[in-house]
N, C-alpha and C. Protein backbone atom coordinates (compact mmCIF):
# COMPACT_ATOMS: atom_id res chain seq x y z
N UNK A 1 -19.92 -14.23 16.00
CA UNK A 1 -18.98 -13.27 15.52
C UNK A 1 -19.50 -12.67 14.22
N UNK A 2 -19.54 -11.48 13.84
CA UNK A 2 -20.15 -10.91 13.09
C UNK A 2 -18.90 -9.64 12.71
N UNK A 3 -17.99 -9.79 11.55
CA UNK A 3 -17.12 -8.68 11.36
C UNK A 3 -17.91 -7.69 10.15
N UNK A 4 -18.81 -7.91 9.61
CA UNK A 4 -19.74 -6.82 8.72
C UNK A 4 -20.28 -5.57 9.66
N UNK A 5 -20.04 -4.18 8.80
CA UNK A 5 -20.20 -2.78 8.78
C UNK A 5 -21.30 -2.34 7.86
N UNK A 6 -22.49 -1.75 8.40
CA UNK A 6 -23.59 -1.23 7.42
C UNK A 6 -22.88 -0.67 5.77
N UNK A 7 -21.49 0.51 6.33
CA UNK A 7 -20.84 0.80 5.14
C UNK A 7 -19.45 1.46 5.29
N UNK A 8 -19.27 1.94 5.04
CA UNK A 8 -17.24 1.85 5.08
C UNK A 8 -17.17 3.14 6.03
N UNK A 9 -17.92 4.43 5.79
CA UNK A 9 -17.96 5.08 6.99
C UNK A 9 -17.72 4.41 8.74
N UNK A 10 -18.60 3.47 8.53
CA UNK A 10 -19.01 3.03 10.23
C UNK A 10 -17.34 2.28 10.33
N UNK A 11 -16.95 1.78 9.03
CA UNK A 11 -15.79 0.46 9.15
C UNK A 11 -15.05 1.33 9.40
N UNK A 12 -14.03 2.56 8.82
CA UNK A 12 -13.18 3.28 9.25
C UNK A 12 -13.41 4.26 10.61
N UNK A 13 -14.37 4.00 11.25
CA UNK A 13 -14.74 4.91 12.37
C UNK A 13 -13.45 5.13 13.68
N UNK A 14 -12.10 4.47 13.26
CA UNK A 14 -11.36 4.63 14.16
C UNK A 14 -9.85 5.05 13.71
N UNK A 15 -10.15 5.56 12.19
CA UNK A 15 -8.36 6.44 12.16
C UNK A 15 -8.57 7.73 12.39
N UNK A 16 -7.25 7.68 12.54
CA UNK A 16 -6.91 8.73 12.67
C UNK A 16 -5.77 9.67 12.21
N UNK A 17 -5.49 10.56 12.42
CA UNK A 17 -4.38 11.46 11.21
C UNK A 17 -3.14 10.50 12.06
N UNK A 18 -2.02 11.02 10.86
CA UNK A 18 -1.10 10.24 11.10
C UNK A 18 -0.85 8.80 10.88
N UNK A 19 -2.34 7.99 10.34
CA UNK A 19 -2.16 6.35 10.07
C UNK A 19 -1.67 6.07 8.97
N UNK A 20 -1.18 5.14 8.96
CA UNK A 20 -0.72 4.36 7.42
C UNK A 20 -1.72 3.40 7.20
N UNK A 21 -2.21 3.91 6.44
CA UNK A 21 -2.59 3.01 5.23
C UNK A 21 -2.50 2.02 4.54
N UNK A 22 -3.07 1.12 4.01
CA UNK A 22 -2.46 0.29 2.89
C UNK A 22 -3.52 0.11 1.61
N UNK A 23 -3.55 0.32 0.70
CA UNK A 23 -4.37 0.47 -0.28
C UNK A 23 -4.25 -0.48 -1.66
N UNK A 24 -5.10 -1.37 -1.45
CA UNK A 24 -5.38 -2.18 -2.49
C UNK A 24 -5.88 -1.99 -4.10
N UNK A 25 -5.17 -2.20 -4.83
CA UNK A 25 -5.98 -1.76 -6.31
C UNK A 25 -4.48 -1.66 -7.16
N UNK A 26 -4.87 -1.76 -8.53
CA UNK A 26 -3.21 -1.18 -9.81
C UNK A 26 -3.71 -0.29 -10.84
N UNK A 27 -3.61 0.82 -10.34
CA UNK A 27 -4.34 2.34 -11.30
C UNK A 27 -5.60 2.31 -10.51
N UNK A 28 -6.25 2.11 -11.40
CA UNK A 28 -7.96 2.37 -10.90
C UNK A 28 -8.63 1.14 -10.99
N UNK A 29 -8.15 -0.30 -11.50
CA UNK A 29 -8.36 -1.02 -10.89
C UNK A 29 -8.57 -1.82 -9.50
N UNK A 30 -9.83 -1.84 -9.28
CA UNK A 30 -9.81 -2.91 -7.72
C UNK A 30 -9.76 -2.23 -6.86
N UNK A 31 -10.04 -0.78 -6.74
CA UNK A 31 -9.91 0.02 -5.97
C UNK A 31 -10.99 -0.23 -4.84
N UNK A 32 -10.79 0.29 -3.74
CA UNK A 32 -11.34 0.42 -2.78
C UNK A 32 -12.40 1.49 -2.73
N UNK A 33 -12.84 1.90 -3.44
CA UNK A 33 -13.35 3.45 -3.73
C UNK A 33 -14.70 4.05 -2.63
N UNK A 34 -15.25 3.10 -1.98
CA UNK A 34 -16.13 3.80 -0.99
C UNK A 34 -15.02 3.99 0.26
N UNK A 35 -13.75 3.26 0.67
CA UNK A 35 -12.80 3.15 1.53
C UNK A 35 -12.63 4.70 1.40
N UNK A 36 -11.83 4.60 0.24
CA UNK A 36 -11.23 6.26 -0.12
C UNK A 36 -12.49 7.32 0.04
N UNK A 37 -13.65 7.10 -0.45
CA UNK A 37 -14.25 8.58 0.18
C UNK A 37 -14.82 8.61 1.31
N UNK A 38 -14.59 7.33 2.41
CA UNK A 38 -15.07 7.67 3.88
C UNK A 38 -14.26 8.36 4.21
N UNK A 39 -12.77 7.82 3.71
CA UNK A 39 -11.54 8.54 4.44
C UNK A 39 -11.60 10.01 3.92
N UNK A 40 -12.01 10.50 3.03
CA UNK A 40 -11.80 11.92 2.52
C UNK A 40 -13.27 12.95 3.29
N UNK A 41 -14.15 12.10 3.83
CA UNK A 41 -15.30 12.77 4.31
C UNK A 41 -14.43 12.72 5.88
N UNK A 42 -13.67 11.73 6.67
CA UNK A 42 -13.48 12.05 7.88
C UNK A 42 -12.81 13.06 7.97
N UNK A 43 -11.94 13.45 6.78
CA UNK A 43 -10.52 14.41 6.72
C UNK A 43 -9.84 14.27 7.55
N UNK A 44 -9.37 13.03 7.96
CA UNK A 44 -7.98 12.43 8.88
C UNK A 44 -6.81 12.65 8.09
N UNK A 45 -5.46 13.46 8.47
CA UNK A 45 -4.39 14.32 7.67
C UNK A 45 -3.37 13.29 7.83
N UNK A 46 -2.18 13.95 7.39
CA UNK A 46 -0.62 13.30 7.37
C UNK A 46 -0.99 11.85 7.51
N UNK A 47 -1.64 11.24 6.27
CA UNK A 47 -1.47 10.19 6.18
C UNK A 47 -0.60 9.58 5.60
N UNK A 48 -0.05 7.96 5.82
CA UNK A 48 1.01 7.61 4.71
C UNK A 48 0.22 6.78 4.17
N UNK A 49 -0.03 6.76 2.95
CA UNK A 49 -0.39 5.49 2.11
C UNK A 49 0.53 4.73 1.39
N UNK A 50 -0.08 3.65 1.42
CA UNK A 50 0.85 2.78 0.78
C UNK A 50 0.25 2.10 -0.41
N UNK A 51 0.59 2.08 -1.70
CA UNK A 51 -0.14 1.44 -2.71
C UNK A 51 0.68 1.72 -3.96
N UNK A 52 0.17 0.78 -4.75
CA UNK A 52 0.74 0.76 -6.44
C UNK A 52 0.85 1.81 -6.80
N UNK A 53 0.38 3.00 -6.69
CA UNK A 53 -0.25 4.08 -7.18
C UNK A 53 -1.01 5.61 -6.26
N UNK A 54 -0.72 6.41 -6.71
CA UNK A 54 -1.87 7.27 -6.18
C UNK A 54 -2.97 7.65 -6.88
N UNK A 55 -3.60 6.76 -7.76
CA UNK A 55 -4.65 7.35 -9.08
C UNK A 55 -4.10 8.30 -9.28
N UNK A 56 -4.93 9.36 -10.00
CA UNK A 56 -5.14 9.90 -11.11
C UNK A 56 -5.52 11.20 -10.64
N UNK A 57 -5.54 12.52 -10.92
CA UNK A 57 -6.46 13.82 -10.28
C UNK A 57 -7.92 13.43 -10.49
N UNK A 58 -8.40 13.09 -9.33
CA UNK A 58 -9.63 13.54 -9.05
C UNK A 58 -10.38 12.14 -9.08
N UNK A 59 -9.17 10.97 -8.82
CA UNK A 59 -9.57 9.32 -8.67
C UNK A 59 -9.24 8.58 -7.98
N UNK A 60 -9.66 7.58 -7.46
CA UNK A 60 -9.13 6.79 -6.74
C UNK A 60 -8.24 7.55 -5.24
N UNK A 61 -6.94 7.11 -5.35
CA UNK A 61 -6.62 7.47 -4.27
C UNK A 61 -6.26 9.25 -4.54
N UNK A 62 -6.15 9.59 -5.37
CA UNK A 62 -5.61 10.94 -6.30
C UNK A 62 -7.04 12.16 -5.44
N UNK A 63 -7.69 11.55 -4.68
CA UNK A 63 -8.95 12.70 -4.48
C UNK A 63 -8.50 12.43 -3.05
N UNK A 64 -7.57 11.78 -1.99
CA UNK A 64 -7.24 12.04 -0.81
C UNK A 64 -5.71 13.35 -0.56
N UNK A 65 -5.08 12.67 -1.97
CA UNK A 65 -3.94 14.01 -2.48
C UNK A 65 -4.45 14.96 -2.66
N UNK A 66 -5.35 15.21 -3.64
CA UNK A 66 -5.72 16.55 -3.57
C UNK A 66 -6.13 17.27 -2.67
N UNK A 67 -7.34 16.84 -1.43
CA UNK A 67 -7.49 17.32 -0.73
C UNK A 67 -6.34 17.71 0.51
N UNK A 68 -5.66 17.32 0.37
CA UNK A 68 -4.19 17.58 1.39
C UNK A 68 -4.13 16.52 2.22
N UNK A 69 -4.37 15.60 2.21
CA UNK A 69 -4.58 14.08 3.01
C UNK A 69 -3.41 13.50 3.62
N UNK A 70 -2.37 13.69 2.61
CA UNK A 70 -1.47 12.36 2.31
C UNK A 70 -0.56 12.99 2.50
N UNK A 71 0.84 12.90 3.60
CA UNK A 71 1.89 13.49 3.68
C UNK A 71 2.63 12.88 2.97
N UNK A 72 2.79 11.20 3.03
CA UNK A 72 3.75 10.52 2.16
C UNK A 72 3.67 9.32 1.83
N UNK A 73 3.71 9.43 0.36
CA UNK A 73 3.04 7.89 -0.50
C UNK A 73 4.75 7.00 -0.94
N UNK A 74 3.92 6.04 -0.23
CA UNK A 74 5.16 4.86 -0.63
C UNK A 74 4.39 3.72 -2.16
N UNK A 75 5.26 3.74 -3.12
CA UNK A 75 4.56 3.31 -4.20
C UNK A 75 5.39 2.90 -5.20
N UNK A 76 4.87 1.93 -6.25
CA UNK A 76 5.90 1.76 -7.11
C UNK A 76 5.35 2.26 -8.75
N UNK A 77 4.59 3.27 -8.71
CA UNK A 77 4.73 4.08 -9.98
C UNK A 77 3.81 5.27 -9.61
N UNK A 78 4.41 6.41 -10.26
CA UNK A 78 3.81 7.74 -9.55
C UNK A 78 2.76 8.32 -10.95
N UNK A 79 2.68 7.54 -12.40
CA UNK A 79 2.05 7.51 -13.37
C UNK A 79 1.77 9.51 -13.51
N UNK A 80 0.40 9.59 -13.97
CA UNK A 80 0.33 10.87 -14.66
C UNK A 80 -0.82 11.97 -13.68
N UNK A 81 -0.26 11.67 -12.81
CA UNK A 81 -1.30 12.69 -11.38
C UNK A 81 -0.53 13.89 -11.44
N UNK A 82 -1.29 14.57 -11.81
CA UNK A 82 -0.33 16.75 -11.66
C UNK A 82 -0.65 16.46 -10.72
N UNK A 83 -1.31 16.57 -9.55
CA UNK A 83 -1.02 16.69 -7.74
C UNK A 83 0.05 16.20 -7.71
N UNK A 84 0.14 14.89 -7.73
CA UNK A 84 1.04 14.37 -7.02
C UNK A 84 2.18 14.95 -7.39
N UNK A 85 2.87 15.16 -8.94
CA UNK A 85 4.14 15.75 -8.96
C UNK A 85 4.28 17.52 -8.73
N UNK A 86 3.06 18.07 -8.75
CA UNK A 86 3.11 19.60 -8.22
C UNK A 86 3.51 19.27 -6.63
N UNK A 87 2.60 18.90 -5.71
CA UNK A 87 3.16 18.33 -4.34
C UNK A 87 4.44 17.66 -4.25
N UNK A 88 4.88 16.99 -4.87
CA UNK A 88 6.49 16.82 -4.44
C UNK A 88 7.32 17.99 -4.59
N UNK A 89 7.29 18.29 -5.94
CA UNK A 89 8.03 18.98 -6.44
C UNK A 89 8.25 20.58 -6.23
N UNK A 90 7.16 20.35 -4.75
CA UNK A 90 6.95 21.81 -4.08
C UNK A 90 7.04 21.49 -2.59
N UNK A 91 7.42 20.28 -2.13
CA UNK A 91 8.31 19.58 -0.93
C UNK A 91 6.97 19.41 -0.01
N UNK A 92 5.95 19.14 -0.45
CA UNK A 92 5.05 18.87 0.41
C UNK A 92 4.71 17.09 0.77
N UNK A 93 4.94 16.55 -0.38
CA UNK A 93 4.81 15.05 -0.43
C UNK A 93 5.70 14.22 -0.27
N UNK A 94 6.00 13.83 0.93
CA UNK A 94 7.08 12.69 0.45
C UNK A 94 7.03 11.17 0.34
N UNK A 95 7.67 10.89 -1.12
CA UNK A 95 7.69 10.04 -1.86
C UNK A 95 8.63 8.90 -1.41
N UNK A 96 8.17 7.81 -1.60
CA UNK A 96 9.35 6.59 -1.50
C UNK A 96 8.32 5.57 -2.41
N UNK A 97 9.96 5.44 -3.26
CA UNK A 97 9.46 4.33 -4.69
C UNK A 97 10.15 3.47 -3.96
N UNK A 98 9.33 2.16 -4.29
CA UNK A 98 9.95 0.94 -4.03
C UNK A 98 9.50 0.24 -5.54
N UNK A 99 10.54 -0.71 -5.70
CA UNK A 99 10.06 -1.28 -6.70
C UNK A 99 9.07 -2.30 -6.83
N UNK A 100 8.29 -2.56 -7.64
CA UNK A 100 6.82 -3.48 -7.47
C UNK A 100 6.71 -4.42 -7.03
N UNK A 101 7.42 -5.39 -7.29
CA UNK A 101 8.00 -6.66 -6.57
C UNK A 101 8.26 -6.76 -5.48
N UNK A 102 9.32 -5.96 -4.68
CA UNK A 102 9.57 -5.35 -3.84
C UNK A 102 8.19 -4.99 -2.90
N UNK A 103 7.57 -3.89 -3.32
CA UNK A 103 6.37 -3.47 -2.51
C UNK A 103 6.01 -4.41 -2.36
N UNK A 104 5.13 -5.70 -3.05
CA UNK A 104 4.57 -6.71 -2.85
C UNK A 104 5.29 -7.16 -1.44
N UNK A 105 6.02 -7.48 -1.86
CA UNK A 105 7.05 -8.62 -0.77
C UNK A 105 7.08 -7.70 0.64
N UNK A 106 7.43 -6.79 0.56
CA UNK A 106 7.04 -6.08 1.85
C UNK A 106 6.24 -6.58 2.75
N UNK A 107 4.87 -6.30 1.90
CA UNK A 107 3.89 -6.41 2.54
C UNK A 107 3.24 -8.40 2.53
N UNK A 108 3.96 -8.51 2.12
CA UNK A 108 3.75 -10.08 2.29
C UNK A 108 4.19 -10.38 3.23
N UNK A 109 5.78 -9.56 3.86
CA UNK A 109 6.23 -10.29 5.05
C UNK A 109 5.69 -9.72 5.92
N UNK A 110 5.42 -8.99 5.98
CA UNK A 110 4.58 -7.98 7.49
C UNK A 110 3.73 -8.99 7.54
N UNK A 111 2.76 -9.45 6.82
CA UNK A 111 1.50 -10.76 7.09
C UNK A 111 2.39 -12.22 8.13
N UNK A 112 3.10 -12.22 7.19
CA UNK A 112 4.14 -13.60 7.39
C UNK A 112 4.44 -13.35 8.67
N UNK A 113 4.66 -12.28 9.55
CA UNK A 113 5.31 -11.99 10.61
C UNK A 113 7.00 -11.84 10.11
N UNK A 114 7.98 -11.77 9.15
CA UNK A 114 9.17 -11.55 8.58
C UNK A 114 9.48 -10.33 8.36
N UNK A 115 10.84 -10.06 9.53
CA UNK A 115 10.62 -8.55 9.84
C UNK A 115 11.37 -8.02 8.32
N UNK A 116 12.77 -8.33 8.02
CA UNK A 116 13.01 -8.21 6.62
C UNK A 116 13.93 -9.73 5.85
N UNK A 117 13.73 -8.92 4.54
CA UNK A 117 14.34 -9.83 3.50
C UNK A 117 15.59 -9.40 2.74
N UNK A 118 16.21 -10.23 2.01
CA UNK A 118 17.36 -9.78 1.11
C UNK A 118 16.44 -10.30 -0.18
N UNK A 119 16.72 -8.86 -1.36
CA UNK A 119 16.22 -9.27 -2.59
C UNK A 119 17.92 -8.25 -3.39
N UNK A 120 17.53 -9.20 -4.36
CA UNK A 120 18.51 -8.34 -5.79
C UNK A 120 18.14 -7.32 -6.48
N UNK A 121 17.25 -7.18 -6.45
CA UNK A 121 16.13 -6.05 -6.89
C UNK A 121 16.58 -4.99 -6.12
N UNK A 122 17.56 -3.90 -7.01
CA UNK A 122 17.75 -2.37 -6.36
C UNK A 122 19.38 -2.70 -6.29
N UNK A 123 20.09 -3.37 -6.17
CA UNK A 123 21.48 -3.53 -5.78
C UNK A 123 22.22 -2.68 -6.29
N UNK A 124 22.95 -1.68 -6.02
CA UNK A 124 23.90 -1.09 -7.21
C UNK A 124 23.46 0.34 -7.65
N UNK A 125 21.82 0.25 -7.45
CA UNK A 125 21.17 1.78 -7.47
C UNK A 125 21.04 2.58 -6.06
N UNK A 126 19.90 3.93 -6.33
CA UNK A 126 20.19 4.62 -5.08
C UNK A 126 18.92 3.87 -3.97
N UNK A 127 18.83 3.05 -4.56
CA UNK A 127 17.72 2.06 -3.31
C UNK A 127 18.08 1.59 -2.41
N UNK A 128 19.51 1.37 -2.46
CA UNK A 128 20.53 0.34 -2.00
C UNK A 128 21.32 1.48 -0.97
N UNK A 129 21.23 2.77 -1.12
CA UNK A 129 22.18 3.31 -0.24
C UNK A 129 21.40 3.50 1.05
N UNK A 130 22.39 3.51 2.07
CA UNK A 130 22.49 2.74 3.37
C UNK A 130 21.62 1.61 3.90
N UNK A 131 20.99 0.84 2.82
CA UNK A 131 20.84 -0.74 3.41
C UNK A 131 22.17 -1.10 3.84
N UNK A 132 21.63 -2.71 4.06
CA UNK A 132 22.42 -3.51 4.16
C UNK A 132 22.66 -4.46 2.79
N UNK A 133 24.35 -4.56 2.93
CA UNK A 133 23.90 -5.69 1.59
C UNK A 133 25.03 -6.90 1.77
N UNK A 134 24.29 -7.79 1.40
CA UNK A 134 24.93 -9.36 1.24
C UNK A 134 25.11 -10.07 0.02
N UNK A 135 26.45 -10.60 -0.20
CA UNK A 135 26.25 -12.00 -0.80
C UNK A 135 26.09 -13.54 -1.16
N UNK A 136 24.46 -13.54 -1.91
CA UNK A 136 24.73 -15.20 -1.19
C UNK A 136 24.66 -16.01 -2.65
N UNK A 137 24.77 -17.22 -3.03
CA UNK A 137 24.96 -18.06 -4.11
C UNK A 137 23.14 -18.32 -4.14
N UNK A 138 22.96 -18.16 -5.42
CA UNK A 138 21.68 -18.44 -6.08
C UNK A 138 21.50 -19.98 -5.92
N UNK A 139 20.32 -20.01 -6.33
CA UNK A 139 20.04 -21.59 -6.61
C UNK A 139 20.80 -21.97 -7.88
N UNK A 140 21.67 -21.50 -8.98
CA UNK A 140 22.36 -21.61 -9.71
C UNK A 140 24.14 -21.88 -9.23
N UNK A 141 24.00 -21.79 -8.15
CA UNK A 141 25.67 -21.65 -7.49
C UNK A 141 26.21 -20.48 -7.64
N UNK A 142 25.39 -19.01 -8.63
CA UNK A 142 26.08 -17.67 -8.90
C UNK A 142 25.55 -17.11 -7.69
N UNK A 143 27.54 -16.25 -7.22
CA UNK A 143 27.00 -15.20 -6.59
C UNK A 143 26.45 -14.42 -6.77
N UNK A 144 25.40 -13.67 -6.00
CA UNK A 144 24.82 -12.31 -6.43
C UNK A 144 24.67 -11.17 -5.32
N UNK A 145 24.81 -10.19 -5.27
CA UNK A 145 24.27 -9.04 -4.50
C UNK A 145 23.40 -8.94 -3.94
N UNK A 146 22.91 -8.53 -2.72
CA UNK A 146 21.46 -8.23 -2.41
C UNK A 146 21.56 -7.24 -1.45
N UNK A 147 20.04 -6.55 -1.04
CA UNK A 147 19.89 -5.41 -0.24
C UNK A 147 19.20 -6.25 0.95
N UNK A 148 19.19 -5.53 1.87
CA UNK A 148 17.73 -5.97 2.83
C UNK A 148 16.49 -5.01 3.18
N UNK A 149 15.65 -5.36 2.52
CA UNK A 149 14.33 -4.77 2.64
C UNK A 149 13.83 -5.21 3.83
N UNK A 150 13.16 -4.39 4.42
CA UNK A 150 12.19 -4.18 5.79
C UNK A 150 10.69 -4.73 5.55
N UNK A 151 9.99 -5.43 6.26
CA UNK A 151 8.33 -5.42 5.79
C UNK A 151 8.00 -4.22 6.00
N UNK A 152 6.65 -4.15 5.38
CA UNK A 152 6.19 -2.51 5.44
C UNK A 152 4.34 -3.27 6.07
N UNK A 153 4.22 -3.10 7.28
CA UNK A 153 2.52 -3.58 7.84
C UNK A 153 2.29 -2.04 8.23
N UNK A 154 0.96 -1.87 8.28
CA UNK A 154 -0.12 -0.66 8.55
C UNK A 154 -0.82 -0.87 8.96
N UNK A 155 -1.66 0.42 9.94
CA UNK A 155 -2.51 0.80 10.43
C UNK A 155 -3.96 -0.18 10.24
N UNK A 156 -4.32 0.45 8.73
CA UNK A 156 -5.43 -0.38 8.20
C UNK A 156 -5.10 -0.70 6.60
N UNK A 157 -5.81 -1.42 6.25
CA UNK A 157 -5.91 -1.85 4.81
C UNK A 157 -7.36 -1.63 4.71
N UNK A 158 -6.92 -1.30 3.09
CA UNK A 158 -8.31 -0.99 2.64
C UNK A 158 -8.39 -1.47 1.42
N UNK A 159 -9.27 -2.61 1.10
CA UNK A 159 -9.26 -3.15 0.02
C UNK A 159 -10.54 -3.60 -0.80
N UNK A 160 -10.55 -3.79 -1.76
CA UNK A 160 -11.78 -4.39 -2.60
C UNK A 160 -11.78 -6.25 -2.82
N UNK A 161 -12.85 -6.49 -2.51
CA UNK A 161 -12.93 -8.24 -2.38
C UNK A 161 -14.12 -8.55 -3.35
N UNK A 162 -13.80 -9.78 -3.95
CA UNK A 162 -15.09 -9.72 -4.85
C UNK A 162 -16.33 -10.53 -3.56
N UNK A 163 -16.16 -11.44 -2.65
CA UNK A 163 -16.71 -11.67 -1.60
C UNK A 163 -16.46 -11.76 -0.56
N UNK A 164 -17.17 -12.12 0.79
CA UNK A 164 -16.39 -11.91 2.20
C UNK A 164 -18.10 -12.89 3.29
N UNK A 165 -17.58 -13.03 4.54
CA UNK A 165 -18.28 -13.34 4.84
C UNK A 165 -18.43 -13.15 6.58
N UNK A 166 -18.85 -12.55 7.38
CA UNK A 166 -19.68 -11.81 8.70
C UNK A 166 -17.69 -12.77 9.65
N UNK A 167 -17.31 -14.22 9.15
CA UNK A 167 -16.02 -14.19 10.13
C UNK A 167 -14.24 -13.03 9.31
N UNK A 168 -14.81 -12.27 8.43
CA UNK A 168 -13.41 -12.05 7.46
C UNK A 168 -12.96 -12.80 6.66
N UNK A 169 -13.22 -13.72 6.64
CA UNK A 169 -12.78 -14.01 5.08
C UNK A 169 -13.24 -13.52 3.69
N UNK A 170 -12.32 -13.34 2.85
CA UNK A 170 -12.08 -12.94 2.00
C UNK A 170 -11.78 -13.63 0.41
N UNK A 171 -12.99 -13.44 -0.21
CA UNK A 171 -12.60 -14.41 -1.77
C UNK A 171 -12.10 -12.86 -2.91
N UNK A 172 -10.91 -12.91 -3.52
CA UNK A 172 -10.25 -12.25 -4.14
C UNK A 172 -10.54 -12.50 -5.77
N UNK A 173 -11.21 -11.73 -6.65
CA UNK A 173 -11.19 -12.37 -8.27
C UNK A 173 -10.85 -11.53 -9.09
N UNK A 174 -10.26 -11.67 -10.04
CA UNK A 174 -9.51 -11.56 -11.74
C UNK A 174 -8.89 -10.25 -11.28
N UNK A 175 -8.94 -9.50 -11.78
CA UNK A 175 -7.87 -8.36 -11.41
C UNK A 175 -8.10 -7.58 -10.24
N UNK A 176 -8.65 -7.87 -9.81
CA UNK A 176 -8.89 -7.01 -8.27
C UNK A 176 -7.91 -7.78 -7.25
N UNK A 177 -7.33 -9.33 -7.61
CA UNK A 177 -6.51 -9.81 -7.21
C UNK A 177 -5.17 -8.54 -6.95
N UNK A 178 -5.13 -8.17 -7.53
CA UNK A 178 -3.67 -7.33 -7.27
C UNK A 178 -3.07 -7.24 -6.42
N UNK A 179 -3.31 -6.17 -5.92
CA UNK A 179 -2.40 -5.60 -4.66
C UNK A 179 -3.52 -6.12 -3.33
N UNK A 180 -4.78 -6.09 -3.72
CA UNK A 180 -5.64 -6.49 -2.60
C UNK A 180 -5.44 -7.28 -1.53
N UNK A 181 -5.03 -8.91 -1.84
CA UNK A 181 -4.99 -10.25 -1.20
C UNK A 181 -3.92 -9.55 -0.28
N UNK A 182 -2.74 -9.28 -0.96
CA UNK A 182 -1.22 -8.73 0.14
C UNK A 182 -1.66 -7.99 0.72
N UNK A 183 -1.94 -7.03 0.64
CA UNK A 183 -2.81 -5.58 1.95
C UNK A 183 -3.00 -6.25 2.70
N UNK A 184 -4.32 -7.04 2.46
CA UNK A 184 -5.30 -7.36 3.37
C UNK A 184 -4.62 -8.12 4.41
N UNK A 185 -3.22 -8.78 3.97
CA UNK A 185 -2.67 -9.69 5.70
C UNK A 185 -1.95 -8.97 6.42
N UNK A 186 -1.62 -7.51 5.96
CA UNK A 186 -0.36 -6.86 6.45
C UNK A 186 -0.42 -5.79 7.10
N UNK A 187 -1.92 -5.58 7.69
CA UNK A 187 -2.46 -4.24 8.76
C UNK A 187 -3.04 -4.70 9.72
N UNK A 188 -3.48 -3.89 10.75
CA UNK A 188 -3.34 -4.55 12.24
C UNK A 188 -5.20 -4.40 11.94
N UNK A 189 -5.85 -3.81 10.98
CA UNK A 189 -7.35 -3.53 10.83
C UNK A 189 -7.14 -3.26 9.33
N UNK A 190 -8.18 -4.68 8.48
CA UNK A 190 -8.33 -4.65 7.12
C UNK A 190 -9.81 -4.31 7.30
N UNK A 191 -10.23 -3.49 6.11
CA UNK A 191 -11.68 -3.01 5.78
C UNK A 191 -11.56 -3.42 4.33
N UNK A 192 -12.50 -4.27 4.12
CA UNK A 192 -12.51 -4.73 2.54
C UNK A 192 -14.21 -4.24 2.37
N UNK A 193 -14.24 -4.15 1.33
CA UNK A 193 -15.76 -3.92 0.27
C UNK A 193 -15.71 -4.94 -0.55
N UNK A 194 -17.00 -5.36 -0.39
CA UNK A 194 -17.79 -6.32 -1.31
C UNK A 194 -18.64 -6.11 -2.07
């Protein structure tokens, strides 16, 4: 068994427009960055990505936005990208914030096989309108509120590993840890760089 690709071109050789994504990295950390410019050389469209972030103009994931890539980024901070807020704010992008924690956990349960969860996180805001919501007693005996979040699994993941080896496995280090390790269990096809 041999899961190694000469280079990320040959590894993504099978999306296509319309996939979701999942994108490993927090800003421009840990990024996947040969991932992101195979995908911007195939020019596969209406993609959804999913990640911390959309970089920056003219970084990271911020150079698949610009080029018109990305129909709609699910993320938990939209930071200081003019694309990205010229494209919303001109109804081309659509956006869904989840909160960070939240995103994580998503995509943790999609790995887990856990279709959704109840968290407290969002209760009471507009995150919460038309979930579902429950109350259950904390490990403190307090009641509390909760929503139910959905897992969020994708297409492919695309992530940065500090090593890997020809069966997939994957060794994760110091801040590239991020968002990476979670991606990588929660798509039906992970492409990591080493």
């Amino acid at each position: 068994m041999n899961k190694t690709f000469s280079d990320a071109d040959a590894a993504l050789f099978d999306v296509q427009d319309g996939a979701v994504i999942l994108s490993g990295g927090f800003g421009l950390c840990g990024n996947p960055e040969n991932s992101i410019a195979a995908l911007l050389r195939r020019g596969v469209r209406d993609l959804t990505v999913v990640s911390n972030n959309c970089g920056v103009d003219g970084k990271g994931l911020g150079k698949l936005l610009q080029n018109g890539q990305v129909r709609k980024m699910i993320s938990s901070y939209v930071g200081e990208n003019k694309t990205f807020e010229r494209l919303y704010l001109e109804g081309k992008l659509d956006v869904e914030l989840c909160p960070q924690g939240t995103l994580a956990e998503r995509m943790r349960a999609a790995g887990a096989g856990i279709p959704a969860f109840f968290t407290p996180t969002g209760f009471g805001t507009l995150r919460a309108e038309g979930k579902e919501t429950r109350t259950f007693r904390d490990r403190l005996g307090v009641e509390r509120n909760y929503i139910l979040e959905t897992a969020l699994p994708g297409d492919f993941a695309i992530v940065k590993a500090w090593k890997g080896d020809r069966f997939g496995n994957l060794v994760f280090r110091k801040t590239a840890r991020n968002f990476n390790a979670v991606m990588a269990t929660a798509a039906r096809v992970t492409i990591a760089e080493v």
